[in-house]
C-alpha atoms as a PDB file:
ATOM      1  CA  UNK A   1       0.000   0.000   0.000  1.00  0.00           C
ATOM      2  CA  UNK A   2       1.163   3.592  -1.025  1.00  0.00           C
ATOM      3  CA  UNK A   3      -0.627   5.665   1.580  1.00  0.00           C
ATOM      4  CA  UNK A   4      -1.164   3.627   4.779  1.00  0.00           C
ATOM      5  CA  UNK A   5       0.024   0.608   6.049  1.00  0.00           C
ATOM      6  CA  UNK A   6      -1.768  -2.386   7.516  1.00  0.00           C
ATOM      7  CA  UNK A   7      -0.289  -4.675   9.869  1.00  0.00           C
ATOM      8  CA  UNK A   8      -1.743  -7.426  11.732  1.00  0.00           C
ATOM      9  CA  UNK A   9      -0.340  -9.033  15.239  1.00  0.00           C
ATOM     10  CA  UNK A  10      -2.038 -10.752  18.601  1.00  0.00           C
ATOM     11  CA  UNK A  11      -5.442 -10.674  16.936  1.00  0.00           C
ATOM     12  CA  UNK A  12      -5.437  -6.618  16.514  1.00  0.00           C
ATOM     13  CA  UNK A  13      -5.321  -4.791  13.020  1.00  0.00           C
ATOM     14  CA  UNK A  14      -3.591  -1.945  12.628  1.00  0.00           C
ATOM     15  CA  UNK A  15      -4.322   0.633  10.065  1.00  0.00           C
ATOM     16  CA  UNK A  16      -1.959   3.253  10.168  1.00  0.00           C
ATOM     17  CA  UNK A  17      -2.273   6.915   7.850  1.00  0.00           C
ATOM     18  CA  UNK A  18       1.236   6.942   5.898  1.00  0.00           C
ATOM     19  CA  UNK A  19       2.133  10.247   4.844  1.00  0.00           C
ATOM     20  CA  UNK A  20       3.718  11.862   7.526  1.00  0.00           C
ATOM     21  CA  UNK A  21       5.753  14.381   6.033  1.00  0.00           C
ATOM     22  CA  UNK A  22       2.142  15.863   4.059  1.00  0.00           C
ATOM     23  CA  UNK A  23       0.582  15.246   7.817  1.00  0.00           C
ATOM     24  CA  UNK A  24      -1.193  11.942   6.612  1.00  0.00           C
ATOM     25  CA  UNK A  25      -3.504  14.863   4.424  1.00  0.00           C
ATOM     26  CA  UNK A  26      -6.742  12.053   2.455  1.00  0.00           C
ATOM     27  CA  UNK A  27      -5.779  11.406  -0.924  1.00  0.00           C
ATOM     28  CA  UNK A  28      -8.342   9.377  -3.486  1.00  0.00           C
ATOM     29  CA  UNK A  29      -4.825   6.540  -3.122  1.00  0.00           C
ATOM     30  CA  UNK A  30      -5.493   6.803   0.472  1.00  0.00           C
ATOM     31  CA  UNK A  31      -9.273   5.915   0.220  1.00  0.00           C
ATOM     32  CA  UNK A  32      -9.102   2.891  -1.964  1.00  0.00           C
ATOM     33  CA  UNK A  33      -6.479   1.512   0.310  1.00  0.00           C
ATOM     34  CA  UNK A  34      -8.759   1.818   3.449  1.00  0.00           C
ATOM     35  CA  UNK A  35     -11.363   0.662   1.771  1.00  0.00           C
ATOM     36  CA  UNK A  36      -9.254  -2.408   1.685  1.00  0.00           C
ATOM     37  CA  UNK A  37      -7.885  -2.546   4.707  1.00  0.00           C
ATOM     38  CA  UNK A  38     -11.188  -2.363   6.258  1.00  0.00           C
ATOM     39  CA  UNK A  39     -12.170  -5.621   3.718  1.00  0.00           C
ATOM     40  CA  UNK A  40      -9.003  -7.310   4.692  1.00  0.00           C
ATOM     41  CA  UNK A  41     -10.009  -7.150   8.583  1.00  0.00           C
ATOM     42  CA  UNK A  42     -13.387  -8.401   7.975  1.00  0.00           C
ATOM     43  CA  UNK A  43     -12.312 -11.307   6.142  1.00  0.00           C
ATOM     44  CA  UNK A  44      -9.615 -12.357   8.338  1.00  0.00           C
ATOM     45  CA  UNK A  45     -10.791 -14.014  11.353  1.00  0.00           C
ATOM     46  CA  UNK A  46      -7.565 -13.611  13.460  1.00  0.00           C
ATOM     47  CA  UNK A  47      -8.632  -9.879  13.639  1.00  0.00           C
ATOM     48  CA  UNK A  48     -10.732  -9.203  16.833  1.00  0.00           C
ATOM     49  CA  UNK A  49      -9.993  -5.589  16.524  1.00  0.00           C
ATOM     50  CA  UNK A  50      -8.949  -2.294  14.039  1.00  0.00           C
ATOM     51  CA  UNK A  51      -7.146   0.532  15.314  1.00  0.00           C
ATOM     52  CA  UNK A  52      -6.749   3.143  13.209  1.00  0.00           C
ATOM     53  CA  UNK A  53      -4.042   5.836  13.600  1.00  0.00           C
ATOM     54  CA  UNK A  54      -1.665   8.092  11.946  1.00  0.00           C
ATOM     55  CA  UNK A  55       2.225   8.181  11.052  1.00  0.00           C
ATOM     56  CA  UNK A  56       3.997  11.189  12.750  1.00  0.00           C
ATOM     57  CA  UNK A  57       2.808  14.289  14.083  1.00  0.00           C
ATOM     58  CA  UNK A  58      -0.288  14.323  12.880  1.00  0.00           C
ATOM     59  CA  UNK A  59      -3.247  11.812  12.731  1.00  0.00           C
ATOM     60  CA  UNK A  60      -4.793  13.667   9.331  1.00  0.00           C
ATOM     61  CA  UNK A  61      -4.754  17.131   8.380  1.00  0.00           C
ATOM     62  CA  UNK A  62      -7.596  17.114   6.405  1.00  0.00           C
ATOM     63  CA  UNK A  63      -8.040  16.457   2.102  1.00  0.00           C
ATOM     64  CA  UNK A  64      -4.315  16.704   0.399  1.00  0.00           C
ATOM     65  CA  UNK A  65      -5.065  20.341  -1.172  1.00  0.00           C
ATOM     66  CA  UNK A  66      -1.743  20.365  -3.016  1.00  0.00           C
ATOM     67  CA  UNK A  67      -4.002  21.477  -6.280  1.00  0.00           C
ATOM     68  CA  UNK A  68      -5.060  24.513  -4.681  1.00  0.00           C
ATOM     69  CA  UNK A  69      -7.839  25.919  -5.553  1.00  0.00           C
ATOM     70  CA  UNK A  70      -8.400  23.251  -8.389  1.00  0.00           C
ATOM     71  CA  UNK A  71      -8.382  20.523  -5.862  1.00  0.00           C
ATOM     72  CA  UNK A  72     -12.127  19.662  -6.670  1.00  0.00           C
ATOM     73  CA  UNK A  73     -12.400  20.729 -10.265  1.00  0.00           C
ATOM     74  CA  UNK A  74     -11.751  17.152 -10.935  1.00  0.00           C
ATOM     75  CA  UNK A  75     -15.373  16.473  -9.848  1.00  0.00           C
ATOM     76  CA  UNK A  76     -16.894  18.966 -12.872  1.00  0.00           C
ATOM     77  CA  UNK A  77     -14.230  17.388 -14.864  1.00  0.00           C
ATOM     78  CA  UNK A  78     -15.488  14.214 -14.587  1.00  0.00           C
ATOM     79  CA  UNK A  79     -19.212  14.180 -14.348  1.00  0.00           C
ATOM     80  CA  UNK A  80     -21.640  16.104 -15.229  1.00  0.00           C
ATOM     81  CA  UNK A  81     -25.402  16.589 -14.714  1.00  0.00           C
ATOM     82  CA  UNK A  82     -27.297  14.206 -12.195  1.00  0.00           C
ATOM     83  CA  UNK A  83     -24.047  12.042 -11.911  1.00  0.00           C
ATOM     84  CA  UNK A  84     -22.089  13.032  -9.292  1.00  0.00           C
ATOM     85  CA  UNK A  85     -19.172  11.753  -7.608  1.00  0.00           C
ATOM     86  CA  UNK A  86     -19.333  10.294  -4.859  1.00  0.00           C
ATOM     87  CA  UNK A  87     -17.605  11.555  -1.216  1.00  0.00           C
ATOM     88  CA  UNK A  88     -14.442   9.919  -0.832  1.00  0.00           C
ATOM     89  CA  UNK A  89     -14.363  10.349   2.879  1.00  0.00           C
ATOM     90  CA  UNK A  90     -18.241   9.007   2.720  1.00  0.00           C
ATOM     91  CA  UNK A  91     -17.117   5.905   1.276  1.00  0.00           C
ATOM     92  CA  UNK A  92     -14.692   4.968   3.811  1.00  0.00           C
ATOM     93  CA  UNK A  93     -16.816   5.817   7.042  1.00  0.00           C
ATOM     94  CA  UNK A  94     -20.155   3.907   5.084  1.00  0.00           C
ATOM     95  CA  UNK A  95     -17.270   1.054   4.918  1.00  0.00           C
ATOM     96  CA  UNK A  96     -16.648   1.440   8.860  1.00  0.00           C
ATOM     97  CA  UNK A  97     -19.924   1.604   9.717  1.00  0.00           C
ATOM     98  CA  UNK A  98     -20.641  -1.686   8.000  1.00  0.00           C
ATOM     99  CA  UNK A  99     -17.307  -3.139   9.671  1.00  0.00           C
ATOM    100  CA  UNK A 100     -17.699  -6.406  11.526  1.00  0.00           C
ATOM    101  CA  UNK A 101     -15.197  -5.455  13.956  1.00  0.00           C
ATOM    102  CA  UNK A 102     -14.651  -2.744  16.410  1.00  0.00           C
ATOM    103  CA  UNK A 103     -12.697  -0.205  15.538  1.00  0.00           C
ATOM    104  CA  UNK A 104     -10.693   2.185  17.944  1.00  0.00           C
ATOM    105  CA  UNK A 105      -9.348   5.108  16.261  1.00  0.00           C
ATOM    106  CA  UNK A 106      -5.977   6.762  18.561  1.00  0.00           C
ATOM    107  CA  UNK A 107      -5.916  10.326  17.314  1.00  0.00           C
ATOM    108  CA  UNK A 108      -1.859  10.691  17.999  1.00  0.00           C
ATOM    109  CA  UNK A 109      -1.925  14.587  16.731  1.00  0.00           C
ATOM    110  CA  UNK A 110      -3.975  17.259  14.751  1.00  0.00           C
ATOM    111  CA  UNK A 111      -7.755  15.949  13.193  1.00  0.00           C
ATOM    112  CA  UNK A 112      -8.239  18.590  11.059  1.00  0.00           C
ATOM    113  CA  UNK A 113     -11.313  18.067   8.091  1.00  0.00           C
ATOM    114  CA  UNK A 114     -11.894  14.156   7.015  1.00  0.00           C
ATOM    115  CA  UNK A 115      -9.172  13.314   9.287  1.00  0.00           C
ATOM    116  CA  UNK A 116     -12.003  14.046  12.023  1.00  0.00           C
ATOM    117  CA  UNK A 117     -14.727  13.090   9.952  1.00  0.00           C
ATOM    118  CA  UNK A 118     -13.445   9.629   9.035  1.00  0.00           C
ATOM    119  CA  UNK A 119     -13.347   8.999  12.895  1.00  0.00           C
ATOM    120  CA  UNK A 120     -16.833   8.954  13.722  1.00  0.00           C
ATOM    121  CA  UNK A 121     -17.403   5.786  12.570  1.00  0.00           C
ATOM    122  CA  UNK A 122     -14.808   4.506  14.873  1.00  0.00           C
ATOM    123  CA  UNK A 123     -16.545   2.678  18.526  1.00  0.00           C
ATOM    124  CA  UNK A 124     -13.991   4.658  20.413  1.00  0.00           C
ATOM    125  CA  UNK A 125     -12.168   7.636  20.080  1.00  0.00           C
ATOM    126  CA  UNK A 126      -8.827   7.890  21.965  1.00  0.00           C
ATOM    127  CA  UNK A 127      -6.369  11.123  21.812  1.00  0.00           C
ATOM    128  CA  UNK A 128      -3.869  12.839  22.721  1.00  0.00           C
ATOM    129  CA  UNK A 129      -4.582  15.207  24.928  1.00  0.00           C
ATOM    130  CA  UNK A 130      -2.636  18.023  23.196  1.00  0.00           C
ATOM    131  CA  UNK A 131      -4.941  17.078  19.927  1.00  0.00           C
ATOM    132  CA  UNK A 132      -6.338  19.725  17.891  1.00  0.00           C
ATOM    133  CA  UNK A 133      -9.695  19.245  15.766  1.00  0.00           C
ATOM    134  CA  UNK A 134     -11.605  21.010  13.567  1.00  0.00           C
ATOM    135  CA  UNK A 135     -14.787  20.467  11.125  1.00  0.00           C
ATOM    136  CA  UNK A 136     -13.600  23.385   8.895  1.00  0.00           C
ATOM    137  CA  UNK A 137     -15.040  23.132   6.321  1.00  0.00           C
ATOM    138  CA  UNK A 138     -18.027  26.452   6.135  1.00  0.00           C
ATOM    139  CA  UNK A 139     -14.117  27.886   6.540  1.00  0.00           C
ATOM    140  CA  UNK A 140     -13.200  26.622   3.229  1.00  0.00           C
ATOM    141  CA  UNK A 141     -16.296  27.474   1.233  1.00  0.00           C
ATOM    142  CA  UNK A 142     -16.869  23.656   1.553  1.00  0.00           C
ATOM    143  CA  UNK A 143     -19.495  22.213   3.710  1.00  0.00           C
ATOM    144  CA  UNK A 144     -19.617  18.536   6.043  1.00  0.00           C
ATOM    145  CA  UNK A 145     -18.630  15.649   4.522  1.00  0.00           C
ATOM    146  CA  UNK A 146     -18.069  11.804   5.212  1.00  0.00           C
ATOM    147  CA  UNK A 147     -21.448  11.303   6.901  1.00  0.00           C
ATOM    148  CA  UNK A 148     -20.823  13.615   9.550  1.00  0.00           C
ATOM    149  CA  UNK A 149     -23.855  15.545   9.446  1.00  0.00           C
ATOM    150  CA  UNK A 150     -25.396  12.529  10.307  1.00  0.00           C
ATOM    151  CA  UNK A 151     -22.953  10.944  12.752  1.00  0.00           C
ATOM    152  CA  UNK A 152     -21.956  14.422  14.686  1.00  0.00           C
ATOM    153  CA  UNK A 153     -25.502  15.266  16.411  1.00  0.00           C
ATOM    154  CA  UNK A 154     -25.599  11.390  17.301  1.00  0.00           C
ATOM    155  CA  UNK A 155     -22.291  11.426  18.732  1.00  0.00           C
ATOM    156  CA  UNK A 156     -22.541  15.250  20.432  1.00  0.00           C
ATOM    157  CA  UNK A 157     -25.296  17.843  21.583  1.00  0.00           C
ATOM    158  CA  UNK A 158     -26.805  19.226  18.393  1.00  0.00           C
ATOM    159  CA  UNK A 159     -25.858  22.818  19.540  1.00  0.00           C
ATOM    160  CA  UNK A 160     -22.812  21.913  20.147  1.00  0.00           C
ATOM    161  CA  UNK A 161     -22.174  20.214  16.650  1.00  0.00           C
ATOM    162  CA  UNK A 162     -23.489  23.366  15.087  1.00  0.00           C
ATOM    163  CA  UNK A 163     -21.205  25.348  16.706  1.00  0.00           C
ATOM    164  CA  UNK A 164     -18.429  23.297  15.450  1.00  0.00           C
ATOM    165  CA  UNK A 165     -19.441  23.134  11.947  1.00  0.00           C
ATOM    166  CA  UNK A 166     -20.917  26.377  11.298  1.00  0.00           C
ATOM    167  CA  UNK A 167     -17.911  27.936  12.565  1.00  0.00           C
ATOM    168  CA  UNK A 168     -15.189  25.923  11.782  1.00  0.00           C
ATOM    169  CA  UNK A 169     -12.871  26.674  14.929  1.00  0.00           C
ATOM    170  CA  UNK A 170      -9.876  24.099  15.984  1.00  0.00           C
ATOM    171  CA  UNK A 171     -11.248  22.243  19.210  1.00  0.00           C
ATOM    172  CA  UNK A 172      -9.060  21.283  21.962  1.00  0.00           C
ATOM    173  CA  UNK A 173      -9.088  17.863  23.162  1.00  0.00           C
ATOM    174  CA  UNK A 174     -10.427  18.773  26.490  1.00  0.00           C
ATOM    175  CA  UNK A 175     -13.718  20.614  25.052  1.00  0.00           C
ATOM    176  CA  UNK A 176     -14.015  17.096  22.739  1.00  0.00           C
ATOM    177  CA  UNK A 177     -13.820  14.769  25.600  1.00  0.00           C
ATOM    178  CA  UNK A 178     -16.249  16.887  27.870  1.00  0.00           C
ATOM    179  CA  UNK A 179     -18.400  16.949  24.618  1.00  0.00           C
ATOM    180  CA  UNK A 180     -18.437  13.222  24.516  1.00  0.00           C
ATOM    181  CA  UNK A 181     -16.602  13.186  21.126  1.00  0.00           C
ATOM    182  CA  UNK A 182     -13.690  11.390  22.656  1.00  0.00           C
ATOM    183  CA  UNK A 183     -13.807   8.672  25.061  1.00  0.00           C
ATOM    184  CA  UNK A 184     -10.324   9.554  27.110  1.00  0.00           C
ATOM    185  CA  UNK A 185      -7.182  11.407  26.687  1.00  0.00           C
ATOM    186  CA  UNK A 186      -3.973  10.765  27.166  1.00  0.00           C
ATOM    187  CA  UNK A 187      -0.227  12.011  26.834  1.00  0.00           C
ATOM    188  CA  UNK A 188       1.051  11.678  23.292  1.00  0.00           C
ATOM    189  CA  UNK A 189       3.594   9.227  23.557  1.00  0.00           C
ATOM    190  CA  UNK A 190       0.941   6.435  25.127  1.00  0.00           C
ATOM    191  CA  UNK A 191      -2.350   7.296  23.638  1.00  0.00           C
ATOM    192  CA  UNK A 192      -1.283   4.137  20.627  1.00  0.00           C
ATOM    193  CA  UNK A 193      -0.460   1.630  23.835  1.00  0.00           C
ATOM    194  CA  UNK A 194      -4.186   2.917  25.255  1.00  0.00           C
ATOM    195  CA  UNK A 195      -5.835   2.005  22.212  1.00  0.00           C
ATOM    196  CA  UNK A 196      -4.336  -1.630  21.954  1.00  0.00           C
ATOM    197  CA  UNK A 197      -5.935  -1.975  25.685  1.00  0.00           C
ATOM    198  CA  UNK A 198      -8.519  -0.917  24.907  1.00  0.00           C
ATOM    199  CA  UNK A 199      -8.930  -2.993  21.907  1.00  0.00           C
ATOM    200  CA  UNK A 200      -7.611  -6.239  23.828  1.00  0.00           C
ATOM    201  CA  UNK A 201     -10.312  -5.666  27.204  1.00  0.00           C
ATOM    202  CA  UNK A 202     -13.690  -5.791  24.192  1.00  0.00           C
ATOM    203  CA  UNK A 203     -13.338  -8.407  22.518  1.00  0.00           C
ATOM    204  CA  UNK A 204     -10.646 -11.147  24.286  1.00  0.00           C
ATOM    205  CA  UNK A 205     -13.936 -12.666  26.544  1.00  0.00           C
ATOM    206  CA  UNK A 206     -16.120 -12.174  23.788  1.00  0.00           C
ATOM    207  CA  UNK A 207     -17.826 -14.601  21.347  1.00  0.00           C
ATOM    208  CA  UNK A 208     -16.567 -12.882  17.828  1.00  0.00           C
ATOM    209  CA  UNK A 209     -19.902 -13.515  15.954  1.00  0.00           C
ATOM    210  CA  UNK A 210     -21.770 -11.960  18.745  1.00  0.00           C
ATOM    211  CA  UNK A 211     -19.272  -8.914  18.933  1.00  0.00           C
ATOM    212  CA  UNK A 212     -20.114  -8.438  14.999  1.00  0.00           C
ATOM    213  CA  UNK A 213     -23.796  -8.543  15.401  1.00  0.00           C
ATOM    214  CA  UNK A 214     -23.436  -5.964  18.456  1.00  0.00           C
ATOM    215  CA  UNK A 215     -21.834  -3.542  16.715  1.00  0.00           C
ATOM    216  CA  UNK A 216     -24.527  -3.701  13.694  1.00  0.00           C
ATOM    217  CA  UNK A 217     -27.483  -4.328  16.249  1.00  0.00           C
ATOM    218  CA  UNK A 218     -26.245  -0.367  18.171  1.00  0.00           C
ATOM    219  CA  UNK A 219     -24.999   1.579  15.002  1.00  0.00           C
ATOM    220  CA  UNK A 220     -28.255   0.912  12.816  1.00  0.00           C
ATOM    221  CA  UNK A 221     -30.349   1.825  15.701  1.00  0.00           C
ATOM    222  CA  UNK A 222     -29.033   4.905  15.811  1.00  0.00           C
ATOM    223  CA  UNK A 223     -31.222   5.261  12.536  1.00  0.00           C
ATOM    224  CA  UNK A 224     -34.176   3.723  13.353  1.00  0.00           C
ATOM    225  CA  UNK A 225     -37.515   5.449  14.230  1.00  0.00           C
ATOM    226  CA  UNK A 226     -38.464   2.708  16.390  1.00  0.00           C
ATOM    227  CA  UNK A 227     -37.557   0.282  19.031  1.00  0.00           C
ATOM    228  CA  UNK A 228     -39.331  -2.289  16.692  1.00  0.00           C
ATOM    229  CA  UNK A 229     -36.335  -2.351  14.420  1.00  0.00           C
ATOM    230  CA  UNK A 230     -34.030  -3.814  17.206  1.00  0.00           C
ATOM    231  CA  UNK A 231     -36.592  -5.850  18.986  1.00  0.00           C
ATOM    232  CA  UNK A 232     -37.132  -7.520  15.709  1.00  0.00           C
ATOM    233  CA  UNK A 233     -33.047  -8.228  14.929  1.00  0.00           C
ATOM    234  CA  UNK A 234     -32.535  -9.050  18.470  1.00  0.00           C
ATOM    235  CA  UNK A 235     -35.206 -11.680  18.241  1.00  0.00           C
ATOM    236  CA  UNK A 236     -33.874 -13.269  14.959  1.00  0.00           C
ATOM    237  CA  UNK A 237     -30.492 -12.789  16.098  1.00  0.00           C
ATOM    238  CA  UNK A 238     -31.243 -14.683  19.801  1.00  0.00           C
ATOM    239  CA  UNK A 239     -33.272 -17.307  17.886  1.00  0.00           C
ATOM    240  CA  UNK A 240     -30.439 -17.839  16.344  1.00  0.00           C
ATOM    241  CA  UNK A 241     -27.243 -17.504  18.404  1.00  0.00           C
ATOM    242  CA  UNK A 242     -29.382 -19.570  21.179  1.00  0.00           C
ATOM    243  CA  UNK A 243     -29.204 -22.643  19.752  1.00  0.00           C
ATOM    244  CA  UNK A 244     -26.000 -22.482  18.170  1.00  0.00           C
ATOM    245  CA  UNK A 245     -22.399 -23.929  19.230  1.00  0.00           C
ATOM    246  CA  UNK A 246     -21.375 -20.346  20.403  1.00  0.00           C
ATOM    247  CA  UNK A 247     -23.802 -20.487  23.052  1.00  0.00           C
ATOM    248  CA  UNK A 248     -23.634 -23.400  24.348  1.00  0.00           C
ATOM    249  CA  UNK A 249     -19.762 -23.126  24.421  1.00  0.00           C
ATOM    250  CA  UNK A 250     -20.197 -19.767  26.641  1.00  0.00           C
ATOM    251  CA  UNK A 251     -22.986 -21.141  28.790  1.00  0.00           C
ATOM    252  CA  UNK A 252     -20.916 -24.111  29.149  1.00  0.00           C
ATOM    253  CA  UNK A 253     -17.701 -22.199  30.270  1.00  0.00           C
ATOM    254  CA  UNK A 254     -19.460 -20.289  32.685  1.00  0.00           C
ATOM    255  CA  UNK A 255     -20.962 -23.326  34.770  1.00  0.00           C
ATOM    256  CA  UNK A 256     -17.993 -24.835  34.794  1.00  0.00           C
ATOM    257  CA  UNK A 257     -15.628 -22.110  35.470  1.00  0.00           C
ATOM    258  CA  UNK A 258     -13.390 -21.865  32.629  1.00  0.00           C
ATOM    259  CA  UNK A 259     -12.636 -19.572  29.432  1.00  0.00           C
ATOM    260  CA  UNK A 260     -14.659 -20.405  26.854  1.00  0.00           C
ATOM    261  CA  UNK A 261     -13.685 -21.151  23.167  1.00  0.00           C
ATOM    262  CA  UNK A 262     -15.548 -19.943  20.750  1.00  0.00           C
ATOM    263  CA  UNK A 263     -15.800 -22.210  17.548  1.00  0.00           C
ATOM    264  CA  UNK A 264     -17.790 -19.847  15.314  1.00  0.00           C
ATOM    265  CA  UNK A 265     -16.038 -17.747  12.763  1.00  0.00           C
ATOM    266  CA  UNK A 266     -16.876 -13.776  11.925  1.00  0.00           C
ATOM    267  CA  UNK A 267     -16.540 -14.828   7.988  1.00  0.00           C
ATOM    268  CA  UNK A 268     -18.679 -17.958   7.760  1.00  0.00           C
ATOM    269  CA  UNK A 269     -21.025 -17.988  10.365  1.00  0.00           C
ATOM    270  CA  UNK A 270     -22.364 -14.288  10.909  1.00  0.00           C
ATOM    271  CA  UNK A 271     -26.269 -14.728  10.139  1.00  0.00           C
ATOM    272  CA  UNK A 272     -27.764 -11.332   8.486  1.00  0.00           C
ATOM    273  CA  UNK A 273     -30.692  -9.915  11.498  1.00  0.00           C
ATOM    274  CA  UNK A 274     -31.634  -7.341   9.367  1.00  0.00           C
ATOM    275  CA  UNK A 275     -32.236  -8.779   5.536  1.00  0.00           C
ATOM    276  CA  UNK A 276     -35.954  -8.282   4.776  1.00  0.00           C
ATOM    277  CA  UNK A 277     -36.407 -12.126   3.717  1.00  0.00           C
ATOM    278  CA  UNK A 278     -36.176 -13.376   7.667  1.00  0.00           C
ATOM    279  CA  UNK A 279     -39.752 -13.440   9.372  1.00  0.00           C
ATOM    280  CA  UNK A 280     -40.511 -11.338  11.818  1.00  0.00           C
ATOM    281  CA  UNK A 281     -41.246 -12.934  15.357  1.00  0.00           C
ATOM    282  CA  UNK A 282     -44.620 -12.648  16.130  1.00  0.00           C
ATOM    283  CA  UNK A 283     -45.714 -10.256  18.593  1.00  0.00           C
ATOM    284  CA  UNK A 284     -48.285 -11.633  21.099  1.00  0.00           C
ATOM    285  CA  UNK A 285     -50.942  -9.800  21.842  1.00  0.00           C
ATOM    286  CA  UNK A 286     -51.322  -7.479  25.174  1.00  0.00           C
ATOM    287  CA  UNK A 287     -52.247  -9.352  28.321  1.00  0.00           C
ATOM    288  CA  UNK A 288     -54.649  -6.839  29.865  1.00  0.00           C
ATOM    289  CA  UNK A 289     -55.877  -9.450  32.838  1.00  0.00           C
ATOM    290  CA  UNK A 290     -54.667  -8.047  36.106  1.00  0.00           C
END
């Protein structure tokens, strides 16, 4: 890979931004490649766990705009009418948030743009707590990208995401963690060993299967209108982890005091709870007898 590097070891993934002496700044080179990264990870089953971070000084300083004030004339370039391109930064984070494992992102230095943006699909958020961020894009003449008008004011107070994005001021890491943006801070030099910990405490008791149908169960909730969608994917999901070797493997372990092993495998055996050609349980009718 050109503009990050992926490396695997003790059943975490690490995706790290590669271009530290352009402060890892998005290129279209650096998309594609996390766009496979993030396939690589799904479809390796010795990955429990992504943690994303950047080379250097920076975690991301935003798009590459080496091009100036050209940098998005490619766009008209290329399409025209109706067909637009697509978000780059959207495609990555729509990637994440379909991810079958947890990802921890360790902001290491500066978030500026996308390199924020790309974040919110993370589960956790670690940084350094001399981190700078900033959704600065109004500043630009640009405007949100990457999904984060939808993921900010689920992740923050509304008026506090407005104020971030309408006025496009650097944030201190302190007024993201009290904002809820970021789960904990820490010095520079230790926020990378945090994020492996982190990482390692989730998912090294946990059945991977269920850990991948967690993650999907909370995120698309977060877009539902109703509780029905969950109660209906928890149902088909406990109708069918409850009977399976999973299960009975962790029930087992637990009455007889011991780790359990978990046979199933994240690539083969992760059922879909939300694919619109599994019934629906049945929903009994209210018991109004007192």
């Amino acid at each position: 890979m050109e503009h990050i590097r992926l490396a695997i070891a003790d059943g975490i993934a690490t995706i790290t931004l590669n271009r530290p002496d352009q402060l890892n700044a998005f290129t279209t080179t650096m998309e594609y490649e996390l766009i496979d990264a993030y396939d690589r990870c799904d479809a390796d089953d010795d990955v429990r766990a992504v943690v994303l971070t950047g080379a250097g000084r920076a975690f991301c300083a935003g798009a590459d705009l080496s091009a100036g004030a050209d940098t998005f004339a490619e766009w008209q370039d290329e399409h025209s009418g109706d067909d637009l391109r697509r978000d780059g930064g959207g495609r990555v984070v729509l990637r994440m948030f379909e991810s079958r494992k947890p990802i921890v992102a360790a902001i290491n230095g500066p978030a500026v743009g996308v390199g924020i943006t790309m974040t919110l699909a993370a589960d956790f958020r670690l940084a350094a707590d001399d981190a700078r961020i900033g959704f600065v894009f109004n500043r630009r003449g640009l405007i949100p990208e990457s999904c984060s008008s939808w993921f900010l004011p689920k992740l923050v107070p509304l008026q506090r995401a407005l104020d971030w994005i309408y006025s496009g001021r650097l944030v201190d890491a302190a007024e993201a963690h009290d904002a809820g943006l970021l789960y904990s801070l820490h010095p520079r030099e230790s926020v990378l060993d945090e994020a492996y910990a982190l990482a390692r405490r989730i998912t090294e008791h946990s059945a991977p299967v269920s850990v991948a149908l967690s993650r999907q169960l909370v995120w698309r909730s977060l877009g539902s209108d109703h509780p029905m969608l969950a109660h209906r994917a928890e149902s088909r999901g406990i109708n069918l982890r409850g009977v399976g070797p999973d299960a009975r493997e962790g029930i087992a372990a637990f009455l007889e005091k011991r780790a359990a092993v978990f046979p199933d495998r994240v690539s083969t055996d992760t059922p879909d709870l939300f694919g619109d050609d599994l019934p629906s349980p049945p929903v009994p009718p209210l018991n109004r007898q007192h």
